[in-house]
Protein backbone atom coordinates (compact mmCIF):
# COMPACT_ATOMS: atom_id res chain seq x y z
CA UNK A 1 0.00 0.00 0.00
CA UNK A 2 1.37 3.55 -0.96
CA UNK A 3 1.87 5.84 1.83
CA UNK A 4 -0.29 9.22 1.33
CA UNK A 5 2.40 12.45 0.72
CA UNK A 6 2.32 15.17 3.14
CA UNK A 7 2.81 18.60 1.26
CA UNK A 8 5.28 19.30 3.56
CA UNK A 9 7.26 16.55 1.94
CA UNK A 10 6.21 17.97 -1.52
CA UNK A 11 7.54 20.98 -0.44
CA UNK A 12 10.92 20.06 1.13
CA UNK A 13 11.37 17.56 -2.31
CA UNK A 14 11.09 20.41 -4.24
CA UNK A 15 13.65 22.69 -2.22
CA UNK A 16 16.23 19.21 -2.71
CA UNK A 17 15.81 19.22 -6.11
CA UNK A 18 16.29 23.27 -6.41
CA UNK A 19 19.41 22.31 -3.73
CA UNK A 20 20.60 20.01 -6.18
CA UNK A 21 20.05 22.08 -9.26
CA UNK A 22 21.66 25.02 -7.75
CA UNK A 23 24.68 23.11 -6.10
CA UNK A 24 25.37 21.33 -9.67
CA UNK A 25 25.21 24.61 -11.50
CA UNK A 26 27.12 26.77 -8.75
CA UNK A 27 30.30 23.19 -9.16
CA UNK A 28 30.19 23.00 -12.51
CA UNK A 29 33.83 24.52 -13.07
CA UNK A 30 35.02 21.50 -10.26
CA UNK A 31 35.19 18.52 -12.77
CA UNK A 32 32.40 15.73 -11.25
CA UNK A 33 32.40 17.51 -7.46
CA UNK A 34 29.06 18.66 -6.76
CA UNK A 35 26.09 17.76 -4.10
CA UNK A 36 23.76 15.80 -5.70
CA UNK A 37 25.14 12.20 -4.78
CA UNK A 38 25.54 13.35 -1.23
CA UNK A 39 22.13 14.63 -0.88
CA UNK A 40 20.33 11.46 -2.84
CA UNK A 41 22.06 9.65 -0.16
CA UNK A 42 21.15 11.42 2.77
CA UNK A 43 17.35 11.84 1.81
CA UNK A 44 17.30 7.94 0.67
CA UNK A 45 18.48 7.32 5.08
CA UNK A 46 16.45 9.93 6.10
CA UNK A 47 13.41 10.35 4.23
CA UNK A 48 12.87 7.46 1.81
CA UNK A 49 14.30 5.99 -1.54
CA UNK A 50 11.27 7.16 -3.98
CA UNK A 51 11.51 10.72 -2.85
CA UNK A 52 15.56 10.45 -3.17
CA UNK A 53 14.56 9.32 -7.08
CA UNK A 54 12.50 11.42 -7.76
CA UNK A 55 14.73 14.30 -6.45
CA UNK A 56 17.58 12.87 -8.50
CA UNK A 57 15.65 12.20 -12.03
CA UNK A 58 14.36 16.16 -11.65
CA UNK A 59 17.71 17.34 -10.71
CA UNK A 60 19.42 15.79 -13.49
CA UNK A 61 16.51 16.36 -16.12
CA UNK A 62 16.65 20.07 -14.98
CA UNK A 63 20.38 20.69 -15.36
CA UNK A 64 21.16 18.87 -18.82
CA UNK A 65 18.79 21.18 -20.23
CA UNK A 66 21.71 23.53 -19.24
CA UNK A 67 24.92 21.18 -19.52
CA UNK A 68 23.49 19.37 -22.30
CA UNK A 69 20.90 16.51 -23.03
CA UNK A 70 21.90 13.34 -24.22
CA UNK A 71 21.79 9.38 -24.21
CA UNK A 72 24.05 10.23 -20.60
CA UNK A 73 20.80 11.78 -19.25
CA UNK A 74 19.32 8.21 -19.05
CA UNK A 75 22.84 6.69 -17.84
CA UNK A 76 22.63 9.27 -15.32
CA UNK A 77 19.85 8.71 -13.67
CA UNK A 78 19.75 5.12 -13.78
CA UNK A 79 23.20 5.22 -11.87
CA UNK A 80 21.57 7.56 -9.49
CA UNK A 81 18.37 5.14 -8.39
CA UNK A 82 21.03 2.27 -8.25
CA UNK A 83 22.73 3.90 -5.58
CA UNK A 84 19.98 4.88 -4.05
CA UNK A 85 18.44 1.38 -4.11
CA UNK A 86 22.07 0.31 -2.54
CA UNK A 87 21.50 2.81 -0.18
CA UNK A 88 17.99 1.56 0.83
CA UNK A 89 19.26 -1.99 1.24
CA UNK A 90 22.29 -1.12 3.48
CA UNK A 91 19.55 0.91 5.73
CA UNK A 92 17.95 -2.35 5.78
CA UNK A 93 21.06 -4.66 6.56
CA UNK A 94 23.16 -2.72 8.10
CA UNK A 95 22.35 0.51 10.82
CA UNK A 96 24.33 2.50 8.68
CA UNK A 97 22.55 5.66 10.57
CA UNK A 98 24.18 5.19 13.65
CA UNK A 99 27.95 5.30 11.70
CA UNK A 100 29.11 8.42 10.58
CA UNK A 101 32.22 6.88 9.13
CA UNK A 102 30.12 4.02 7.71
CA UNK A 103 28.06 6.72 5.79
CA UNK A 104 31.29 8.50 4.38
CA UNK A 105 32.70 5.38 3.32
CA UNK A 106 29.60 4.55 1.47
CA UNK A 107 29.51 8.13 -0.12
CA UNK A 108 32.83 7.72 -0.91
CA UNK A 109 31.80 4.11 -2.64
CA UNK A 110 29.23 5.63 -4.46
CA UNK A 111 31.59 8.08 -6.56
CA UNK A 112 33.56 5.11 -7.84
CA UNK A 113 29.98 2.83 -8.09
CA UNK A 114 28.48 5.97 -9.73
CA UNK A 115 31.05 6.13 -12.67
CA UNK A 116 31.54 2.52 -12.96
CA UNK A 117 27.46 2.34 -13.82
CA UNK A 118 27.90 4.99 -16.45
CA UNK A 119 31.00 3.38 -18.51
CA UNK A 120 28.78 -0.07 -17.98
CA UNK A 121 25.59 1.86 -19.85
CA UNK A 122 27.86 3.79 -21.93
CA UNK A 123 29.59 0.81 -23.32
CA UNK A 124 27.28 -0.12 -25.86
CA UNK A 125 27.17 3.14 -27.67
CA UNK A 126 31.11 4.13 -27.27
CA UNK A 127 32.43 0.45 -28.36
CA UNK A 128 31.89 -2.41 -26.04
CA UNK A 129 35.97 -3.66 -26.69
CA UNK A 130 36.76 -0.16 -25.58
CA UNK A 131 35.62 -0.07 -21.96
CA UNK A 132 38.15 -1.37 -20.02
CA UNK A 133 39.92 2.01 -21.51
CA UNK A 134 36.92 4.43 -21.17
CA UNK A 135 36.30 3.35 -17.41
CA UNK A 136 40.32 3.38 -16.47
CA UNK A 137 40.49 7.19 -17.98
CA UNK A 138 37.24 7.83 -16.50
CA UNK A 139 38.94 7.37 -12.63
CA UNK A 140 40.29 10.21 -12.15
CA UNK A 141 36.94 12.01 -12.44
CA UNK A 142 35.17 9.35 -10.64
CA UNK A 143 38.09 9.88 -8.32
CA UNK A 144 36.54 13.46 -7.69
CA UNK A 145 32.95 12.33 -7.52
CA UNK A 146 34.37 10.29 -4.91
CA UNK A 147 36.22 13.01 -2.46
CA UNK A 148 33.29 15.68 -3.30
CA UNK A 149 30.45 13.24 -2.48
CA UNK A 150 32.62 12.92 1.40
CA UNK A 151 32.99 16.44 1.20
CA UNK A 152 29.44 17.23 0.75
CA UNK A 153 28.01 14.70 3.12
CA UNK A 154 30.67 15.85 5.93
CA UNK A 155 29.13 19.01 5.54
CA UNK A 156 25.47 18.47 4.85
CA UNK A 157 24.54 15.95 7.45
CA UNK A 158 24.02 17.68 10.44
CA UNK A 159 21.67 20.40 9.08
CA UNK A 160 20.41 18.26 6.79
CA UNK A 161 19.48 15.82 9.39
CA UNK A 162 17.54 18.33 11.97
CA UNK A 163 16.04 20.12 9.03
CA UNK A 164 14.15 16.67 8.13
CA UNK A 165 13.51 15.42 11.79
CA UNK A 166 12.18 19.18 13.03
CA UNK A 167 10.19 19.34 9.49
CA UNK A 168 9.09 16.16 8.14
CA UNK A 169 9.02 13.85 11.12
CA UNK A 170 7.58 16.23 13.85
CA UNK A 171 3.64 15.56 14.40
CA UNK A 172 1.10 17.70 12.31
């Protein structure tokens, strides 16, 4: 059974995505370092996975109309619900909530995960006998993803964290 949405959460999914829109456009000149990884994973722990992909489809449909639309869009966002999903499950598995350390080593993770996913959906268009090469040259930038996702969620957590229990889980 589907769980009824609050407009509070409409509202604070809309101020993610404009977070993530903004954040992505404001990093662009930082090669793969910006907040959108960081804050799919903290709103898949803290608030669910289908408002985390939702959040992440809109953010990336909303700024490849600026950096450019392409078969990538798709790759994109597929690589973005797989992490979430990963996400999800380790919430399940694991208390990964309780673990700081655990949570940057899984933001960390999901850099390298991330760009791994796009290569792997990539493949077929750029030459399937050239992907060992694509995804080795790709590491350095996934190598960025990587320390910007930790970055990000270092710094996002906490506020992130009381913003969502003070708005979305107090009682109406």
């Amino acid at each position: 059974m589907l769980k009824k949405i609050t407009t509070k959460e409409i509202t604070m999914i809309a101020l993610l995505t404009a977070f993530c829109v903004v954040g992505r456009m404001l990093t662009t000149w930082i090669p793969n370092v910006q907040p959108i990884t960081a804050t799919l994973i903290l709103v898949a722990l803290y608030m669910g996975g289908i408002q985390a992909m939702v959040i992440g489809a809109l953010s990336i449909l909303i700024t490849n109309f600026y950096l450019g639309m392409g078969i990538w869009t798709i790759a994109q966002i597929l690589s973005f619900c797989a992490i979430i999903l990963v996400v999800v499950l380790l919430k399940r598995i694991i208390p990964i909530k309780t673990s700081f350390f655990t949570q940057l080593i899984v933001s960390g993770l999901s850099g390298f995960f991330y760009g791994f996913l796009i290569s792997v959906m990539l493949a077929p268009f750029l030459g399937v006998q050239n992907f060992w090469a694509y995804y080795i040259t790709g590491m350095s930038f996934d190598m960025m993803h990587a320390f910007g996702t930790v970055f990000f969620y270092a710094i996002l957590k906490k506020p992130f964290v009381y913003i969502i229990e003070k708005e979305i889980n107090t009682k109406r």
